[in-house]
Protein backbone atom coordinates (compact mmCIF):
# COMPACT_ATOMS: atom_id res chain seq x y z
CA UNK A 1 0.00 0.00 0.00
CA UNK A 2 3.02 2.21 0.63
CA UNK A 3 4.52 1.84 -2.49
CA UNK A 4 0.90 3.03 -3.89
CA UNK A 5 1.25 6.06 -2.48
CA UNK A 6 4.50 7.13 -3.37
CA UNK A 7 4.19 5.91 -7.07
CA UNK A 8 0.60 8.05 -6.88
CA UNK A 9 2.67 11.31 -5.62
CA UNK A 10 5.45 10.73 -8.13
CA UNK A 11 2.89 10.41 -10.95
CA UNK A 12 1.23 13.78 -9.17
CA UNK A 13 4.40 15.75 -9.10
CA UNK A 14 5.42 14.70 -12.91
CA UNK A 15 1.62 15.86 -13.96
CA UNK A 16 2.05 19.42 -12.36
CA UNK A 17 5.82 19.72 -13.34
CA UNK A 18 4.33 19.53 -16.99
CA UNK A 19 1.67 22.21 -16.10
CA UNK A 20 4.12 24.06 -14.76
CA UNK A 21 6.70 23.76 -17.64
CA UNK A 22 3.95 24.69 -20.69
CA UNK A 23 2.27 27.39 -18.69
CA UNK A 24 6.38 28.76 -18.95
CA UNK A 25 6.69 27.78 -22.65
CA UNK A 26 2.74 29.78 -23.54
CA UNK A 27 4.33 33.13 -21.35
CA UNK A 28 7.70 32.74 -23.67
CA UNK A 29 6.00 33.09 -27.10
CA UNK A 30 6.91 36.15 -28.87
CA UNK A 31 5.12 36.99 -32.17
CA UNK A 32 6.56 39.86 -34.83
CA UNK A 33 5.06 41.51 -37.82
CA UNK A 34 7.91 42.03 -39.99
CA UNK A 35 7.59 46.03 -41.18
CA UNK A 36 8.74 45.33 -44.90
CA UNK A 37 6.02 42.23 -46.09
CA UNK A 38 4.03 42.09 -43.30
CA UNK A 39 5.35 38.26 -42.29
CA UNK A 40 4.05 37.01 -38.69
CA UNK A 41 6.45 35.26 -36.82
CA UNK A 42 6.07 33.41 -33.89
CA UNK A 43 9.38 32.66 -31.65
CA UNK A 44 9.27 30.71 -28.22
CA UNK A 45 12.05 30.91 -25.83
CA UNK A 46 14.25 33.30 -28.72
CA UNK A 47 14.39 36.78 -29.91
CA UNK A 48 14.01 37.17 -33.89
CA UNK A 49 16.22 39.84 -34.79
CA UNK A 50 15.68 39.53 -39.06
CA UNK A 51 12.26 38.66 -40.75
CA UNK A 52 12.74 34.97 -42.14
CA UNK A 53 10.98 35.46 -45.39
CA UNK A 54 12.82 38.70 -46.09
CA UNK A 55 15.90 39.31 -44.31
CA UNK A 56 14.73 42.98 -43.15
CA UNK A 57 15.22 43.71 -39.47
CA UNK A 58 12.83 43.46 -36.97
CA UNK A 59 11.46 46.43 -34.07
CA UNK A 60 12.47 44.67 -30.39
CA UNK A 61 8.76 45.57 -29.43
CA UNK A 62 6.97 42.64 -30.33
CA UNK A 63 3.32 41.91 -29.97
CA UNK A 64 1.17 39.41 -28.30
């Protein structure tokens, strides 16, 4: 019965240490309007500097 319990609170702590780590991955999302053609691009975790269709540079201010 003991061993129950701990695989049930292993099992519980893996479940909300995925909630945890896609709520953090949603909040990182970036998305960019390139000025020159009007391209949306969406970047998680990075900063796009250059529009990937392109090449012109991209504002810093991005928008969600």
């Amino acid at each position: 019965m003991a061993i129950l319990i701990v695989y049930v609170g292993v099992f519980l702590a893996i479940i909300l240490l995925a909630i945890l780590f896609y709520t953090l991955a949603v909040q990182s999302r970036k998305n960019y309007t390139c000025p020159a053609c009007g391209e949306r691009i969406q970047m998680e975790h990075l900063e796009a500097s250059h529009c990937n269709m392109c090449g012109a540079p991209l504002d810093r201010a991005y928008t969600d």
